[in-house]
Protein backbone atom coordinates (compact mmCIF):
# COMPACT_ATOMS: atom_id res chain seq x y z
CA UNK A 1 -68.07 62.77 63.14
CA UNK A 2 -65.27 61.65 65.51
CA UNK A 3 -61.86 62.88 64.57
CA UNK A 4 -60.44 59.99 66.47
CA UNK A 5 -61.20 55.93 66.62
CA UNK A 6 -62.03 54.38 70.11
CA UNK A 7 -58.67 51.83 70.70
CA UNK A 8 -60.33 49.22 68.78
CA UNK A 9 -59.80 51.30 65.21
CA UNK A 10 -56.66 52.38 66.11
CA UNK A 11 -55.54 51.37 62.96
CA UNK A 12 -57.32 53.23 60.52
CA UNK A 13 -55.63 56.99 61.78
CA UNK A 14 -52.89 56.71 58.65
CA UNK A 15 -55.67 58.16 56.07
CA UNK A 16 -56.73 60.85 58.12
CA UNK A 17 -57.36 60.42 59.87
CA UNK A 18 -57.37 60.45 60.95
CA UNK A 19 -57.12 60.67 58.99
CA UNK A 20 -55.69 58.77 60.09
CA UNK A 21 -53.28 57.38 62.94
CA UNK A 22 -53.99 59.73 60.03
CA UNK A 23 -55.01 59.18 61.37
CA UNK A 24 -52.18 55.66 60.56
CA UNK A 25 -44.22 55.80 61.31
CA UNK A 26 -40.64 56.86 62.21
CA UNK A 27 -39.36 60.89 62.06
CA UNK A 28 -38.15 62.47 58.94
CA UNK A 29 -34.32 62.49 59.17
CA UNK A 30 -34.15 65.38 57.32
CA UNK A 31 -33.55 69.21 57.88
CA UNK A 32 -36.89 69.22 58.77
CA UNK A 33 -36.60 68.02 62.44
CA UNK A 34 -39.28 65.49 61.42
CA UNK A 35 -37.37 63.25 64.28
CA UNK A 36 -39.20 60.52 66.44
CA UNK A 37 -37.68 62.61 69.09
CA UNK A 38 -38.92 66.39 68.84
CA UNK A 39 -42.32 64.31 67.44
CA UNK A 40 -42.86 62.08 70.62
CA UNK A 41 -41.75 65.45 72.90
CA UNK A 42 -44.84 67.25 71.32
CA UNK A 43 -47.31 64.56 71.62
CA UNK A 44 -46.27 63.46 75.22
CA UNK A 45 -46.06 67.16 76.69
CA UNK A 46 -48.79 69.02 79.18
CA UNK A 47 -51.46 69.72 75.77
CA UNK A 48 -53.23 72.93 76.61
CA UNK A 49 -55.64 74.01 74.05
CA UNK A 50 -54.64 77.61 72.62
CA UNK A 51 -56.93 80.41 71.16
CA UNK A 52 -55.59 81.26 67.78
CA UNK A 53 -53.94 84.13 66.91
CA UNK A 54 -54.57 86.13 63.95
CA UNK A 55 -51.53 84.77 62.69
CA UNK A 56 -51.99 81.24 63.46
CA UNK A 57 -55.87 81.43 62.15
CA UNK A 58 -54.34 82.29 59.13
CA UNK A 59 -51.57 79.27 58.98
CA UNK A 60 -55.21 77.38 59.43
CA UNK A 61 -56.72 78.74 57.02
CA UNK A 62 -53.37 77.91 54.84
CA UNK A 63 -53.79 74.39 55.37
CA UNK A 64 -57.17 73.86 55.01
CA UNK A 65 -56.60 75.47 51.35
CA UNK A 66 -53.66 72.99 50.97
CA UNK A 67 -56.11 69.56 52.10
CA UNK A 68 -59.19 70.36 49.90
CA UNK A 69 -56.82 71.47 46.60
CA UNK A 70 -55.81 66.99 47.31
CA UNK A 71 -57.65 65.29 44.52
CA UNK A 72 -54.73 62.24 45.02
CA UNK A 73 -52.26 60.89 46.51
CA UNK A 74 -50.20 58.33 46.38
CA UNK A 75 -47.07 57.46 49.01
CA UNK A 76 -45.55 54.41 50.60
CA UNK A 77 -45.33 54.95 54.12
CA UNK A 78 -44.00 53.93 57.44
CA UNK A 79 -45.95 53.28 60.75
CA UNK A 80 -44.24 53.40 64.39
CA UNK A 81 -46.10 53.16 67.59
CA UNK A 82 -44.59 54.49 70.98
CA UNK A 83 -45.33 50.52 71.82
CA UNK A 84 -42.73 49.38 69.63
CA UNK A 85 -44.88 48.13 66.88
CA UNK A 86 -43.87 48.38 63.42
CA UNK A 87 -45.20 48.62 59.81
CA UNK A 88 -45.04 49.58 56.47
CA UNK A 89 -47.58 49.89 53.15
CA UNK A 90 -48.65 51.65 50.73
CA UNK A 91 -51.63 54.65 50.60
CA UNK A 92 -53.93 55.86 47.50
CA UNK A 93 -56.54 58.32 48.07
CA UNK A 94 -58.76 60.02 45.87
CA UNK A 95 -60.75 62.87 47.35
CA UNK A 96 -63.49 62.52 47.83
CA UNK A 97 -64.73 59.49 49.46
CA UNK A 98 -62.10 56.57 48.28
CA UNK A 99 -58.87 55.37 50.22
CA UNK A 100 -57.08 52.20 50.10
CA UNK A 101 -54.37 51.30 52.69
CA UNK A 102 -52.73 48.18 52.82
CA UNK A 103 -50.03 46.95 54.65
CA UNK A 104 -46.90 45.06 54.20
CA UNK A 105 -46.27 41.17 54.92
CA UNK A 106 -46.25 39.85 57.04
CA UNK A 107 -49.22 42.21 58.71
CA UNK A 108 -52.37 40.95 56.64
CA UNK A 109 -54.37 44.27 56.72
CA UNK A 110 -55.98 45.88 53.83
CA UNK A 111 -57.96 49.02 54.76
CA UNK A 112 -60.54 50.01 51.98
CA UNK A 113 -62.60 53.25 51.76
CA UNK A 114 -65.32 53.50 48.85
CA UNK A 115 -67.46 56.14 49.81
CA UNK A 116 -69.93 55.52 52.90
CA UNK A 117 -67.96 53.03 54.57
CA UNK A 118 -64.90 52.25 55.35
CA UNK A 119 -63.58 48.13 54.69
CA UNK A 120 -61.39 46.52 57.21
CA UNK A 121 -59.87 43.33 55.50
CA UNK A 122 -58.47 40.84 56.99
CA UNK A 123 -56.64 38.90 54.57
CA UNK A 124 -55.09 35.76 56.06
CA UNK A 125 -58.22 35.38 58.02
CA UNK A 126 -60.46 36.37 54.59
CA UNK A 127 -62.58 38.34 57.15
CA UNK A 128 -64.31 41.73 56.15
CA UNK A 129 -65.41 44.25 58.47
CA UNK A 130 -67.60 46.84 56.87
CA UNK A 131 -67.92 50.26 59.25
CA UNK A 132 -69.52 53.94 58.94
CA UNK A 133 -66.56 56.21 57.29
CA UNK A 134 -68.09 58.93 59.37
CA UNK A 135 -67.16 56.82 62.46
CA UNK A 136 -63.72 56.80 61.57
CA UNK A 137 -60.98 59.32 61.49
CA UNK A 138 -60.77 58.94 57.75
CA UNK A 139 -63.96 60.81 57.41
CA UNK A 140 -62.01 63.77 58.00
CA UNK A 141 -59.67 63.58 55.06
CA UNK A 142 -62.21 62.23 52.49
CA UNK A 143 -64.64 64.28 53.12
CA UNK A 144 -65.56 67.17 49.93
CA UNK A 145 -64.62 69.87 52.25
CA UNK A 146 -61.82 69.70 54.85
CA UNK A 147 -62.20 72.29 57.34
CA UNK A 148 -60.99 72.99 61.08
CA UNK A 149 -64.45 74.24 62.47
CA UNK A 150 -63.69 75.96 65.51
CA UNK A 151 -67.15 74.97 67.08
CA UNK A 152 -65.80 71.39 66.92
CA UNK A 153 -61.98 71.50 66.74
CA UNK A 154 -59.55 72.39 70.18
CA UNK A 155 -56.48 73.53 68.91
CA UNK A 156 -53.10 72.67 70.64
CA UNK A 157 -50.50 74.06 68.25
CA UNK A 158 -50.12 75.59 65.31
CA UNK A 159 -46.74 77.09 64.26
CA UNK A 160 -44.56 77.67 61.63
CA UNK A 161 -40.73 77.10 61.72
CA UNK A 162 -37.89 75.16 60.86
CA UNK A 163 -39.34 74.81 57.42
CA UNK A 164 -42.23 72.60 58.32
CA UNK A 165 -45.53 73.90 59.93
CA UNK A 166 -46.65 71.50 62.78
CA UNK A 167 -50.82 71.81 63.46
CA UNK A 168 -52.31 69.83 66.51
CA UNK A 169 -55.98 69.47 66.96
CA UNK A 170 -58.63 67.30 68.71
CA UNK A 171 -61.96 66.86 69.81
CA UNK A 172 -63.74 70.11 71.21
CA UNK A 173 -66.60 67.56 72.21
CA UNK A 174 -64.08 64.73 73.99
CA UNK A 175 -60.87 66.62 75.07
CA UNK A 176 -59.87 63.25 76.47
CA UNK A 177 -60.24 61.40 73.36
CA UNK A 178 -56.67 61.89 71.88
CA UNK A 179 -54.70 64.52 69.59
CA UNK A 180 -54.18 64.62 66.14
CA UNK A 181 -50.70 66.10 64.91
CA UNK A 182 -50.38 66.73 61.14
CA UNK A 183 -47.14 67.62 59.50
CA UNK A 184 -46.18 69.69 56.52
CA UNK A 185 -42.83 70.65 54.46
CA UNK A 186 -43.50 74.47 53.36
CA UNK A 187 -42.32 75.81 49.95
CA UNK A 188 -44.02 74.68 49.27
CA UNK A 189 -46.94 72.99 51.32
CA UNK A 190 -46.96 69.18 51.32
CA UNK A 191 -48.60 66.64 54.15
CA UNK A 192 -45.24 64.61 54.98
CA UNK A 193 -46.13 63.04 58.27
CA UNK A 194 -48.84 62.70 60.78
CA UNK A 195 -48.77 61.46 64.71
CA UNK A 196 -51.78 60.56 66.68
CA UNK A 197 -51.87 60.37 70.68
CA UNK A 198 -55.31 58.05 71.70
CA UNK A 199 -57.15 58.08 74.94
CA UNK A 200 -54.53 55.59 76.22
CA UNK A 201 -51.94 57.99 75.30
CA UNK A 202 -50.26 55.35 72.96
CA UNK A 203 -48.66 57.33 70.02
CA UNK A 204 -48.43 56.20 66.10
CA UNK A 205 -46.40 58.13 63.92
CA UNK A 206 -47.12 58.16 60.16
CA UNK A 207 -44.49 59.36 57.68
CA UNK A 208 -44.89 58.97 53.51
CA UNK A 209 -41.96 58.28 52.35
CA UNK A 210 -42.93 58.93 48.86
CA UNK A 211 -45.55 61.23 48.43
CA UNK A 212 -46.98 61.84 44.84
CA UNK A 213 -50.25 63.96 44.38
CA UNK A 214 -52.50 64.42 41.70
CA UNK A 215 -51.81 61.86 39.48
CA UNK A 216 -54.20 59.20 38.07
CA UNK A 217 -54.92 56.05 40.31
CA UNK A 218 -56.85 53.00 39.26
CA UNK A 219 -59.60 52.70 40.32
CA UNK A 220 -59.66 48.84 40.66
CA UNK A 221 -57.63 49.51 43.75
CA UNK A 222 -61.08 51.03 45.70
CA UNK A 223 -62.47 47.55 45.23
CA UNK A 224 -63.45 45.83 48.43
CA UNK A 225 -62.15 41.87 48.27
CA UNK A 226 -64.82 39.18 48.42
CA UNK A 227 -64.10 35.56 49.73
CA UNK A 228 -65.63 32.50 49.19
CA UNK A 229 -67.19 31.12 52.13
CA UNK A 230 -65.81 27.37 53.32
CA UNK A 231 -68.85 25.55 55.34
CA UNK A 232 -68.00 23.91 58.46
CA UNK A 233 -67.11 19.65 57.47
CA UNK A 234 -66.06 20.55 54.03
């Protein structure tokens, strides 16, 4: 399983992944330093995988605990590419296996996980695209157990300070395939943003806005859209 898309699924890193651009937003303007600047500084320097310190194994360890105690979330967020594209929408997950992201107009894009794939809707076009969760970043996240295997993880950073706790990983397997960033407030421990560098070294920030975990979500919203089909003359 791929912790990041090839450039053609860039858009499915807010869950994650990967997720999503994770792995899938501007800087927290808060105490924090959750800034587009410090953010874009980190992704954009000279990565150098680091070996883990007992210390930072254990901030690890921390998060993992923090991803798989997720049974839901819900959180408008806000998308920001280092190309100047925009966007903003709303996220529901419900560990594991379901997602739902869907974008504000005008951007047409509803993203739909439901277990062993993952739906890319189209809807001004009323196109669905049906592909293999576990060849998405969003495997990552919805996956019954969340964990940073060091066999198949490089770590780049993971630190505490500042009152957030910054963790950068990517692909022991394809070093060159990008980095994922994930972002947490402490005190106590809450996923507030994530940033994704790709192969192409384009970088997408995520930030939620909102974030509100372990409530009830409907579960109408996991439901993949079907269009009719128009034939050709009609």
């Amino acid at each position: 399983m791929a912790l990041y898309p090839a450039r053609r699924h860039a858009y499915i890193t807010p869950m994650v992944i990967h997720f999503t651009r994770a792995a899938l937003a501007a800087a927290f303007a808060l105490v924090l330093c959750f800034s587009a600047g410090p953010a874009t500084a980190k992704a954009e320097g000279d990565a150098r995988e680091i070996t883990l310190s007992a210390k930072q194994d254990a901030l690890v360890r921390r998060v993992e605990t923090y991803l798989n105690g997720i049974t839901t979330l819900q959180s408008t967020f806000f998308q920001q590419a280092s190309t100047n594209e925009f966007a903003e929408g709303q996220i529901f997950l419900s560990r594991p296996g379901k997602m739902r992201i869907e974008y504000k107009a005008p951007n047409p894009i509803l993203i739909v996980a439901t277990g062993d794939f993952l739906s890319y809707i189209d809807k001004e076009l009323k196109n669905v695209t049906h592909i293999p969760v576990e060849d998405t970043p969003a495997a990552f996240l919805l996956n019954k157990h969340i964990r940073f295997d060091p066999k198949r993880v490089a770590f780049y950073e993971a630190v505490e300070e500042d009152g957030a706790v910054f963790l950068t990983v990517g692909e022991r397997a394809d070093p060159f395939a990008g980095r994922l960033t994930l972002i947490f407030r402490t005190n106590p421990l809450s996923l507030r943003k994530w940033s994704v560098v790709d192969a192409q070294g384009t970088i997408t920030d995520i930030v939620l806005t909102d974030p509100f975990y372990g409530g009830q979500i409907d579960p109408k919203l996991f439901t993949v859209p079907t269009f009719e089909q128009t034939r050709s003359g009609d």
